[in-house]
Protein backbone atom coordinates (compact mmCIF):
# COMPACT_ATOMS: atom_id res chain seq x y z
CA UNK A 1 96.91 174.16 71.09
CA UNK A 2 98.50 175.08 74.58
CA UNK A 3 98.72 172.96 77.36
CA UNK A 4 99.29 173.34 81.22
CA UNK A 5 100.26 169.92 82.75
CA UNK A 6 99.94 170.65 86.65
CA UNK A 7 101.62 168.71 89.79
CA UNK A 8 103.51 166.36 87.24
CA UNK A 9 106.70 164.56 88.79
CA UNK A 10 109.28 166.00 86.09
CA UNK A 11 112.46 163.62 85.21
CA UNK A 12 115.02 165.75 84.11
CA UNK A 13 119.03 166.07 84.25
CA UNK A 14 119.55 164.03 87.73
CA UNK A 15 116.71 164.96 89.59
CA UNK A 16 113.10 164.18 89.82
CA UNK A 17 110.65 167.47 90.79
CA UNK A 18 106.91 168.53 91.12
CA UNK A 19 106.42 171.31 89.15
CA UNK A 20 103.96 172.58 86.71
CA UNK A 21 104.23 172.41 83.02
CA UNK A 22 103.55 175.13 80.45
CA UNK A 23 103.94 173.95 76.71
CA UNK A 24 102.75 176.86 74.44
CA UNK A 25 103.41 177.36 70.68
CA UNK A 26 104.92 174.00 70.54
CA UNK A 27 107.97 174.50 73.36
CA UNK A 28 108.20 174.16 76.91
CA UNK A 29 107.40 177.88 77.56
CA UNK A 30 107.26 177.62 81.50
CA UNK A 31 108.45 175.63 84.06
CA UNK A 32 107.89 176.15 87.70
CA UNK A 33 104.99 175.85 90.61
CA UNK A 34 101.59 176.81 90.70
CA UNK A 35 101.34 178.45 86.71
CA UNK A 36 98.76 180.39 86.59
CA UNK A 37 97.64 181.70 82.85
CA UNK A 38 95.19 184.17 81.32
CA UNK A 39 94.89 182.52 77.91
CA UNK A 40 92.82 179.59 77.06
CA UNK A 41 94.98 176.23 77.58
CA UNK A 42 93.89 172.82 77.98
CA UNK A 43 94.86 171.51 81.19
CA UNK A 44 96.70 168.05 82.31
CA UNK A 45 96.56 166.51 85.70
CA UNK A 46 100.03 165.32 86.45
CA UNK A 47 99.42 164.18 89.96
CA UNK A 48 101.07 160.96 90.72
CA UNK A 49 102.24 160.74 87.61
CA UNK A 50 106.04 160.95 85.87
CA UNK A 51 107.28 163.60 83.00
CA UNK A 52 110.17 163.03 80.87
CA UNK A 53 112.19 163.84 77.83
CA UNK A 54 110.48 162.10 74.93
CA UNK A 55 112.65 159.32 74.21
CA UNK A 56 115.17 159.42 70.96
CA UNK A 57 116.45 156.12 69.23
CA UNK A 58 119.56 156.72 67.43
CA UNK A 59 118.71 153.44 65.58
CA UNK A 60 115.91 151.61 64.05
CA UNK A 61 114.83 150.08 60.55
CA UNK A 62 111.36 150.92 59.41
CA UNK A 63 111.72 149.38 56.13
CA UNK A 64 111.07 152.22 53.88
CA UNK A 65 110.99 152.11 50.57
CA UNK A 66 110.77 148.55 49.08
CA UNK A 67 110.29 146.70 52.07
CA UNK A 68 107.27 147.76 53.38
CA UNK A 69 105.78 144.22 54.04
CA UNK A 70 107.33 144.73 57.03
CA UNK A 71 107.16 148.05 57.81
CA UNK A 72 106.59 151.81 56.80
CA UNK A 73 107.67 154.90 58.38
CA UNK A 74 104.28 155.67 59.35
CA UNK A 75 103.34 152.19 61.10
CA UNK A 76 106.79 152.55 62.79
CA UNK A 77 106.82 155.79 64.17
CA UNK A 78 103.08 155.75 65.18
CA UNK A 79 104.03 152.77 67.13
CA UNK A 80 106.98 154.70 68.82
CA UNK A 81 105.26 157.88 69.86
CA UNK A 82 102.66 155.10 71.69
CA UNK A 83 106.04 154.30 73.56
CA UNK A 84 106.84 157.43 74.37
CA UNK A 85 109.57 157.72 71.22
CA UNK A 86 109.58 161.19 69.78
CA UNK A 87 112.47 161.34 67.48
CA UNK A 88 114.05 158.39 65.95
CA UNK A 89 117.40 157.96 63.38
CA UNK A 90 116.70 155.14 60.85
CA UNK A 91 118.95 153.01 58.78
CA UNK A 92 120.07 153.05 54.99
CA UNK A 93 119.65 149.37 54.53
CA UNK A 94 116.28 149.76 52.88
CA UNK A 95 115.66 148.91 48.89
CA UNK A 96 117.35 150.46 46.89
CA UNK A 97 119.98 151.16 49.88
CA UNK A 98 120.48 154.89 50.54
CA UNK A 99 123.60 155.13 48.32
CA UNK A 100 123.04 158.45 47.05
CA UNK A 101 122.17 161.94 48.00
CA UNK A 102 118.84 161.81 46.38
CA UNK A 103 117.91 158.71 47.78
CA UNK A 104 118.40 159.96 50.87
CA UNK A 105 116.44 162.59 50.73
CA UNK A 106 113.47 160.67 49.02
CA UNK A 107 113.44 159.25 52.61
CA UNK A 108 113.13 162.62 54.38
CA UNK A 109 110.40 163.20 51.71
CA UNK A 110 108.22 160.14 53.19
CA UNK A 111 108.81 161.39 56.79
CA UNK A 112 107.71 165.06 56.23
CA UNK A 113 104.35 163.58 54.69
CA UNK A 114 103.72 160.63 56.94
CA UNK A 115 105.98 160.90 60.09
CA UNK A 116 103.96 161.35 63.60
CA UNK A 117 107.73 161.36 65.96
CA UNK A 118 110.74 163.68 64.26
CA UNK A 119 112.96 161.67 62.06
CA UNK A 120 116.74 161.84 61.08
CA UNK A 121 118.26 159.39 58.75
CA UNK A 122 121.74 158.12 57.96
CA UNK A 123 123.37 158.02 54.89
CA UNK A 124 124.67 154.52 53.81
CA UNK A 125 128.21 153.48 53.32
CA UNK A 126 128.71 150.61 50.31
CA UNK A 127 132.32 149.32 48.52
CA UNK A 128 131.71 151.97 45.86
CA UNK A 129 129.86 155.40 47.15
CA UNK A 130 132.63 156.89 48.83
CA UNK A 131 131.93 160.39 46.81
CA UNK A 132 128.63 160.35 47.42
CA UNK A 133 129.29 159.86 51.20
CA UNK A 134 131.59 162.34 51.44
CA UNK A 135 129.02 164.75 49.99
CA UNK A 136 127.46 164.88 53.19
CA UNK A 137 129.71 166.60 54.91
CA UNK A 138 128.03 169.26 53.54
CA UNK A 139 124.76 168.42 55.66
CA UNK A 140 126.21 168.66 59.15
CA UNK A 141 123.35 170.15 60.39
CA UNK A 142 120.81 168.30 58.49
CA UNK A 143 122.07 164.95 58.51
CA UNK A 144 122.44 162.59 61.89
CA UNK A 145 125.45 160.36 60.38
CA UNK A 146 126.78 157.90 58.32
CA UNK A 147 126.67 154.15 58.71
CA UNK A 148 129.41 151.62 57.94
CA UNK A 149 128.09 147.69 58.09
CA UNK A 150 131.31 146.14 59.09
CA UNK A 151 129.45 142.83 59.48
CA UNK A 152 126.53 141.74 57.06
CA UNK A 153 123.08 142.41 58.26
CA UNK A 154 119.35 142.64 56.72
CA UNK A 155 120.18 144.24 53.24
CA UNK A 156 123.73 143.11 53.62
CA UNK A 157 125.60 146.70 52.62
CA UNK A 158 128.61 144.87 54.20
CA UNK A 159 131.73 147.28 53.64
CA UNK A 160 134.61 144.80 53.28
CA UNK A 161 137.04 147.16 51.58
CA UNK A 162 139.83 148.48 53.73
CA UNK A 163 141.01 151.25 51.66
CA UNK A 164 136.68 152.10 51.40
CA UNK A 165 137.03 151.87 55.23
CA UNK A 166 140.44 153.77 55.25
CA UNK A 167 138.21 156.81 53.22
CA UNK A 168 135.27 156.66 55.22
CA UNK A 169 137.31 157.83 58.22
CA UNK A 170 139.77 159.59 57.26
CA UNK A 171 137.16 162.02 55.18
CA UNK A 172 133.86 161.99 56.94
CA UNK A 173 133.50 165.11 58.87
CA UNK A 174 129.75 163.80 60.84
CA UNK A 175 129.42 160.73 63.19
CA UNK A 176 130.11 157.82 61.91
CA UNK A 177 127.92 154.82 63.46
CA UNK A 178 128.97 151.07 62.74
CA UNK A 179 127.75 147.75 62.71
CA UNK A 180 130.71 145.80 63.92
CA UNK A 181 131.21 142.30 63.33
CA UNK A 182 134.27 140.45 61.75
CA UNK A 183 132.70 138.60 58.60
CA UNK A 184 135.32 136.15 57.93
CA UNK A 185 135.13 135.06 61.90
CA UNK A 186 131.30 134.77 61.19
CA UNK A 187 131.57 132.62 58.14
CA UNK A 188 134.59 130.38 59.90
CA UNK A 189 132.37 129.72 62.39
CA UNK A 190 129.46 129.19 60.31
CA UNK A 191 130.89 126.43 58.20
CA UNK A 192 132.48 124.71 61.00
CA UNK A 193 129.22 124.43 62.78
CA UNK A 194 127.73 123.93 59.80
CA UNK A 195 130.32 120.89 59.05
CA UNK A 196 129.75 119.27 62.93
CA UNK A 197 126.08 119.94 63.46
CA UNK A 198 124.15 119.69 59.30
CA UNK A 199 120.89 121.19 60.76
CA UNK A 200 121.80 124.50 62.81
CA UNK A 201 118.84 125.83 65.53
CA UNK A 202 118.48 129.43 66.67
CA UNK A 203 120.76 128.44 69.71
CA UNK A 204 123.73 128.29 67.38
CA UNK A 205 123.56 131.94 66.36
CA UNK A 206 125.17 133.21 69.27
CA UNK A 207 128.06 130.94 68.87
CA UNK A 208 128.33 131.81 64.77
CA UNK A 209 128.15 134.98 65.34
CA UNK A 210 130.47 134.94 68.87
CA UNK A 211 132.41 137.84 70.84
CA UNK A 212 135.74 136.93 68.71
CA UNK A 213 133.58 138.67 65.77
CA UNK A 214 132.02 141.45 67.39
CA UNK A 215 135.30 142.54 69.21
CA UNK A 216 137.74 141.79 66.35
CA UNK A 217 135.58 144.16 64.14
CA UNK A 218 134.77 146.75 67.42
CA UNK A 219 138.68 146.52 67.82
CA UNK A 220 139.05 148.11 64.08
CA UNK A 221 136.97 150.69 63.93
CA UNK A 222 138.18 152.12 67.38
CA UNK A 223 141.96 152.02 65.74
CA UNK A 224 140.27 153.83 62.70
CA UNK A 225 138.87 156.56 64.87
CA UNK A 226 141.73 157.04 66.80
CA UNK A 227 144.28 157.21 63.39
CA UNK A 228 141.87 160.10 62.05
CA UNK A 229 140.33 161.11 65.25
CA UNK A 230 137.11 160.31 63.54
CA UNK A 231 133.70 160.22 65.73
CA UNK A 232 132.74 157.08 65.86
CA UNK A 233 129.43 155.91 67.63
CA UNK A 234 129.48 151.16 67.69
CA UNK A 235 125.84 150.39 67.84
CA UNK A 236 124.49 147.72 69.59
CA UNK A 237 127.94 146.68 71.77
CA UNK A 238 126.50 143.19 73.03
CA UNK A 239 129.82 141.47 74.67
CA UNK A 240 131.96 142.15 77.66
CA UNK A 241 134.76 141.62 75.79
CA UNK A 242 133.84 145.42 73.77
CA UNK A 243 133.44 147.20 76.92
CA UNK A 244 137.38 147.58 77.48
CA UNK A 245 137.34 149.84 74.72
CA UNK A 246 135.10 152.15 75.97
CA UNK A 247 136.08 154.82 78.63
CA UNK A 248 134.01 156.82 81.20
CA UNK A 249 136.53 159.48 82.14
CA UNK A 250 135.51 162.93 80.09
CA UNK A 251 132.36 164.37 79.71
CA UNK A 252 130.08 162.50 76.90
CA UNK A 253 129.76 165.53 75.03
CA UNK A 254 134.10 165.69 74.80
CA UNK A 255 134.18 161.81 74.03
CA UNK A 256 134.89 161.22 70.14
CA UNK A 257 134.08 157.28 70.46
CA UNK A 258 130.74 156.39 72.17
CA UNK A 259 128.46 153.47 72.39
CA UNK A 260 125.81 152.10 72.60
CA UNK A 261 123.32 149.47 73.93
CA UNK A 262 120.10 147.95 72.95
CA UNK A 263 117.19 147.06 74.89
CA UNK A 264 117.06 143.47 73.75
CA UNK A 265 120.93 143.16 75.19
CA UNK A 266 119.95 143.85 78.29
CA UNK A 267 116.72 141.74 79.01
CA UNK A 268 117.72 138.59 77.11
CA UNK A 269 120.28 136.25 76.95
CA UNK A 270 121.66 133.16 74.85
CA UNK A 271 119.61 130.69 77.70
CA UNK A 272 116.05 132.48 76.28
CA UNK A 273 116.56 130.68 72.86
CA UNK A 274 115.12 127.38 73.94
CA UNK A 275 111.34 129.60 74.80
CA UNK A 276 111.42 132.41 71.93
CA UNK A 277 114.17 130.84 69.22
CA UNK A 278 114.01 132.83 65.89
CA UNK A 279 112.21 135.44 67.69
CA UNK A 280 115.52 136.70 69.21
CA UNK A 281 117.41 135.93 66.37
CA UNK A 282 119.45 139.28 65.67
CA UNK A 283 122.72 140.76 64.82
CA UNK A 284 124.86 141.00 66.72
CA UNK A 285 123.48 137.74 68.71
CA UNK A 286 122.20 137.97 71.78
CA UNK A 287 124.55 136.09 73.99
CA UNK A 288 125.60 134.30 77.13
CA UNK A 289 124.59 135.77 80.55
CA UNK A 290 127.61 137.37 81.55
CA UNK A 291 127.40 139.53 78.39
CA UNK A 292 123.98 141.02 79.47
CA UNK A 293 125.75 141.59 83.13
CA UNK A 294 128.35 142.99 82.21
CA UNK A 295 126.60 145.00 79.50
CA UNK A 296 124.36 146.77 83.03
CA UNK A 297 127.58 147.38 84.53
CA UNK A 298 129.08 149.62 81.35
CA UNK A 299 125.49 150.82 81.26
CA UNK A 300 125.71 152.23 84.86
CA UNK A 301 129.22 153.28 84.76
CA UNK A 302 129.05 155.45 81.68
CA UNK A 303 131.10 153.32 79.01
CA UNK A 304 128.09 152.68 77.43
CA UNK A 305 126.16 156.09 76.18
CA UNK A 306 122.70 155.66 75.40
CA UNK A 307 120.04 153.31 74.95
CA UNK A 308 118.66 152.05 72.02
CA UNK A 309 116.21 149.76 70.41
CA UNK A 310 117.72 148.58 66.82
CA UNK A 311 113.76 148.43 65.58
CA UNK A 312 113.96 145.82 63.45
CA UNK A 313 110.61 144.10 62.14
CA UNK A 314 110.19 141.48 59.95
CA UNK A 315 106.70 139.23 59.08
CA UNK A 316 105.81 136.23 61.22
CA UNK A 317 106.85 134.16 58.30
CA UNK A 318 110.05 135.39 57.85
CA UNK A 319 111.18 135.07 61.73
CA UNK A 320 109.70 130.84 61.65
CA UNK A 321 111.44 130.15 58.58
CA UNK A 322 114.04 127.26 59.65
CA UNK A 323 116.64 129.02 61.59
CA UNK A 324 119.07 129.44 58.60
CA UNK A 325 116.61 131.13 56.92
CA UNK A 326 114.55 133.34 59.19
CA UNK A 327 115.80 137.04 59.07
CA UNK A 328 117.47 138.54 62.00
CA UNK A 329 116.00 141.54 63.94
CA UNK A 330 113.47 142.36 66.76
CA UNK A 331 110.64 144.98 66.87
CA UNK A 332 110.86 146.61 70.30
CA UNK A 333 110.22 150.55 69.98
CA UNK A 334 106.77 150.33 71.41
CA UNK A 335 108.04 149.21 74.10
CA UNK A 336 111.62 150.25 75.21
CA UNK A 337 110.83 153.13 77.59
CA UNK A 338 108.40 150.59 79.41
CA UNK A 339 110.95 147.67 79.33
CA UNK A 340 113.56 150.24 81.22
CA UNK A 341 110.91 151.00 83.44
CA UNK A 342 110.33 147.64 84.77
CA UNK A 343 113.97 147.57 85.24
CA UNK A 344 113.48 151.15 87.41
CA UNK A 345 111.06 148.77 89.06
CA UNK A 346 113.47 145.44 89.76
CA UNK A 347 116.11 148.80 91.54
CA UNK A 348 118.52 148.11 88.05
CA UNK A 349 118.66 151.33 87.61
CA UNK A 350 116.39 155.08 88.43
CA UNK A 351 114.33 156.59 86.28
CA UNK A 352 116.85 159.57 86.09
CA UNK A 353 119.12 157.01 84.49
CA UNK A 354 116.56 155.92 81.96
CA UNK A 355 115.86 159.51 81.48
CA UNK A 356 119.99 160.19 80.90
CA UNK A 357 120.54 157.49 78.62
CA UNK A 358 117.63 157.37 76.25
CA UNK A 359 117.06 161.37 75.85
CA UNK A 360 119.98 163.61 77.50
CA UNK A 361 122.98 161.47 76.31
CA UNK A 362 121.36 160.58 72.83
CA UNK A 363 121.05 164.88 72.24
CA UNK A 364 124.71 164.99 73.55
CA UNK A 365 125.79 162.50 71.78
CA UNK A 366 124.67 163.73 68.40
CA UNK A 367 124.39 167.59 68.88
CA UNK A 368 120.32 167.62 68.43
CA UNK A 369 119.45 171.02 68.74
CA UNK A 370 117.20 171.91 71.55
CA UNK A 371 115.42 168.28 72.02
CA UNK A 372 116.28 165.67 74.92
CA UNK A 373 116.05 167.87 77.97
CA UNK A 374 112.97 169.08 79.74
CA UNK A 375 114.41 172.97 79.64
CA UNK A 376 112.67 176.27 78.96
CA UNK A 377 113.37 176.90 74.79
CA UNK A 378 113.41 173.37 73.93
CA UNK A 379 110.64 171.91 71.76
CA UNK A 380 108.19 169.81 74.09
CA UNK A 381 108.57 166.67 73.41
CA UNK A 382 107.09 164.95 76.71
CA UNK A 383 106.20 161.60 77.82
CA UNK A 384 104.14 161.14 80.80
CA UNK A 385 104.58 157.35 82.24
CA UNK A 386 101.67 156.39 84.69
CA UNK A 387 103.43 153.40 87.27
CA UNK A 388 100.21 152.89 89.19
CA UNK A 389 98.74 151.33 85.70
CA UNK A 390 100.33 148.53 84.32
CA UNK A 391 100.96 147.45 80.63
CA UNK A 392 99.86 144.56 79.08
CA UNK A 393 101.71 143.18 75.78
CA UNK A 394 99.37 141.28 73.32
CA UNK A 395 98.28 141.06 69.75
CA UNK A 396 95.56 143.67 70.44
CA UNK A 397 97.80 146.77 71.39
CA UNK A 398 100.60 146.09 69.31
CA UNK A 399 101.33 148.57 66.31
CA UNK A 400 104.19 147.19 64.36
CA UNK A 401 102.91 146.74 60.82
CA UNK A 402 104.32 142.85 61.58
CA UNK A 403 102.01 142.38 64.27
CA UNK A 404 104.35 140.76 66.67
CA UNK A 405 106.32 141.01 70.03
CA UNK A 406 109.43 138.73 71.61
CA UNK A 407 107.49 140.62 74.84
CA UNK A 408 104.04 139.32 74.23
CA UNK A 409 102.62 138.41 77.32
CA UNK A 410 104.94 140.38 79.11
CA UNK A 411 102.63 142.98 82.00
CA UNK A 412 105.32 146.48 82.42
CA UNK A 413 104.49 148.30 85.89
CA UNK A 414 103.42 150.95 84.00
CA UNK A 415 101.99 153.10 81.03
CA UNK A 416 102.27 155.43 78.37
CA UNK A 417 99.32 157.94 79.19
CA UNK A 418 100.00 160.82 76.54
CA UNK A 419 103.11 161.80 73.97
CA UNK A 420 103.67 164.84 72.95
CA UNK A 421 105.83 165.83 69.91
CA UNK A 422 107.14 169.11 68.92
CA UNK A 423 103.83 170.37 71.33
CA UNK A 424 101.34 168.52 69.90
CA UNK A 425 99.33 166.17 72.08
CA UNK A 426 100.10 163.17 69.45
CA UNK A 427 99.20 160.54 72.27
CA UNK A 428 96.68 160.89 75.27
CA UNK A 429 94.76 157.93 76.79
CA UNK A 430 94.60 155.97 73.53
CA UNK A 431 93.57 158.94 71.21
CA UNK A 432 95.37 159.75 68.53
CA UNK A 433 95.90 163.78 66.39
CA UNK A 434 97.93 162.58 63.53
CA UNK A 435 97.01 166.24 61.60
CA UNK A 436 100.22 167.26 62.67
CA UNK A 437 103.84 165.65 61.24
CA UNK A 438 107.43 165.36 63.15
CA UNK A 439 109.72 167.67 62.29
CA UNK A 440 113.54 167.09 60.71
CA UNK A 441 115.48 166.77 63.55
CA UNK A 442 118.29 169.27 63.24
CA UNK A 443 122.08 169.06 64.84
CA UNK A 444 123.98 171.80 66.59
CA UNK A 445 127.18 170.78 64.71
């Protein structure tokens, strides 16, 4: 099916524009004012409403295969295209871990049949795969990165081997994205606490897992990249401390270490235990205010690259477990676009930022062919945001197979009205067309 999407307020590269919208044979065929067309199209009223890049998360966990208690690709992703997430990267630290070639494309398997947003998924780094990582240099096009855990996480594929390490980037020819926390800081800091306090609360977590541990590990991986001029991509950068070894001054496209920053970095902070405790629980912690302050400033200055959401649901049981116990991860792709544009909202930041950083600079960033821009050629994927309807966060409207939100109760100044992917009206008005899969996101490399 065609579309025409007329008088629509178009976000796109800097500016914001009325123009009319022509997406025909799934691209954005036609840009411009007043379209007229001769063929039979079904027709959008943009007026007073916003268009922009679908959104694309460079990193989320939806839990499939073997943990899908929590999650499955299909839960996940339908809940991101309600968000206004069209393309999403996932993570190998599912069961078994994506240690192989095979395994990893089992997972591209499960996407092609169940996928509603395009999909790209990282192969996994462990102490004893290096040949089978090194075989995807071979998929440059095909393939978004690899992933190094230099901190233990949910799966723990923790790679604590420094000639593994040495290896991984001085042979991998993609991006290579990290997890970076210093383990042994972690565990000193664990048992001391552990040693003062006996019975350790959610409030702790921050200080266990402290900047010392992300920067000590951020620190390594940046001398790595540099020694083999490796491209390097730290998720979830969550200190002040990191930001120093970031710069702003070349083009992101020419940078060969970028970062990144998560949603959940920038809205909560370390005081926000005492109300949502396990809830927030993640790694790396969220931390003391001037973190998250800081964190806007690298955000607005362009040492931090894109936006993210580290997806990471687990069951209600598993998050009120006592606090040594409960896993460690947030689900938040429903509703990242929304949470940035409350912040558009508060003056933070304009929605040509949010546009930049969580479409434009994740395609730059990456190489994805002909995605993230609202351009003639490019494969519409289009979100249209409402801001004279606001958003409501409760039980009721939340898709996450978990069934839970650290926003619940939260109202956003606005709403997802309609998503499409790869020109196919996925999304409108709380309908859904899941005939039609994502596609395998493919890199310009």
């Amino acid at each position: 099916m065609n579309y025409l999407i007329k008088d629509i307020q178009i976000v796109n590269e800097g500016k914001t524009l009325a123009f009319d919208v022509l997406i025909k044979n799934g691209i954005i065929y036609k840009l411009g004012s007043n379209i007229s067309v001769n063929e039979k199209v079904t027709e959008i009223n943009g007026e007073g409403k916003f268009l922009l890049p679908g959104v694309i998360d460079d990193q989320v966990h939806f839990r499939e295969p073997g943990l899908t208690h929590k999650a499955t690709i299909y839960s996940e992703a339908k809940a991101a295209v309600a968000g206004g997430v069209t393309s999403f990267m996932e993570m190998p630290n599912t069961v078994p871990p994506v240690f192989t070639q095979k395994l990893l494309e089992d997972k591209y398997e499960i996407a092609a049949a169940t996928s509603l947003a395009n999909y790209s998924f990282y192969m996994g780094t462990g102490n004893d795969n290096i040949e089978q990582v090194l075989r995807t240099n071979d998929k440059k096009k095909d393939v978004c990165g690899v992933k190094v855990f230099m901190g233990s996480s949910t799966g723990n594929l923790l790679v604590d081997n420094p000639l593994v390490l040495e290896k991984v980037f001085g042979g991998v020819e993609l991006l290579i994205a990290t997890h970076c926390e210093d383990e042994a800081t972690i565990k000193r800091n664990f048992e001391r606490l552990k040693t003062e306090k006996g019975t350790l609360q959610p409030s702790d977590h921050p200080i266990i897992r402290d900047e010392e541990a992300c920067f000590e590990s951020s620190f390594r991986a940046v001398q790595l990249a540099k020694k083999y001029d490796s491209r390097l991509h730290i998720l979830h950068i969550s200190t002040e401390r990191e930001l120093q070894l970031f710069s702003n001054m070349l083009p992101l496209r020419e940078k060969r270490i970028t970062a990144e920053v998560c949603v959940h970095h920038l809205h909560f902070t370390a005081e926000d235990y005492s109300r949502l405790g396990n809830l927030i629980k993640c790694n790396p912690a969220i931390k003391a205010p001037h973190n998250k302050a800081a964190l806007w400033q690298g955000l607005l200055d362009d040492r931090l690259d894109v936006i993210a959401t580290d997806h990471a649901p687990h069951t209600w049981h598993e998050k009120n477990e006592p606090y040594e116990k409960a896993h460690a991860g947030l689900p938040l792709i429903q509703h990242s676009l929304l949470l940035m544009l409350e912040y558009v909202k508060q003056g933070k930041l304009t929605i040509e930022k949010v546009a930049e950083k969580m479409s434009h600079a994740v395609a730059d960033c990456f190489k994805i062919d002909k995605r993230g821009y609202i351009r003639e050629g490019y494969y519409a994927d289009l979100v249209i945001a409402d801001t004279a309807e606001n958003t409501d966060v409760k039980k009721e409207n939340i898709l996450y197979k978990c069934g839970w939100s650290p926003l619940e109760g939260f109202q956003f100044p606005a709403t997802i009205t309609h998503t499409f992917v790869n020109g196919a009206l996925v999304y409108g008005n709380g309908e859904w067309d899941e005939s039609i899969k994502g596609m395998r996101i493919k890199f310009d490399r």
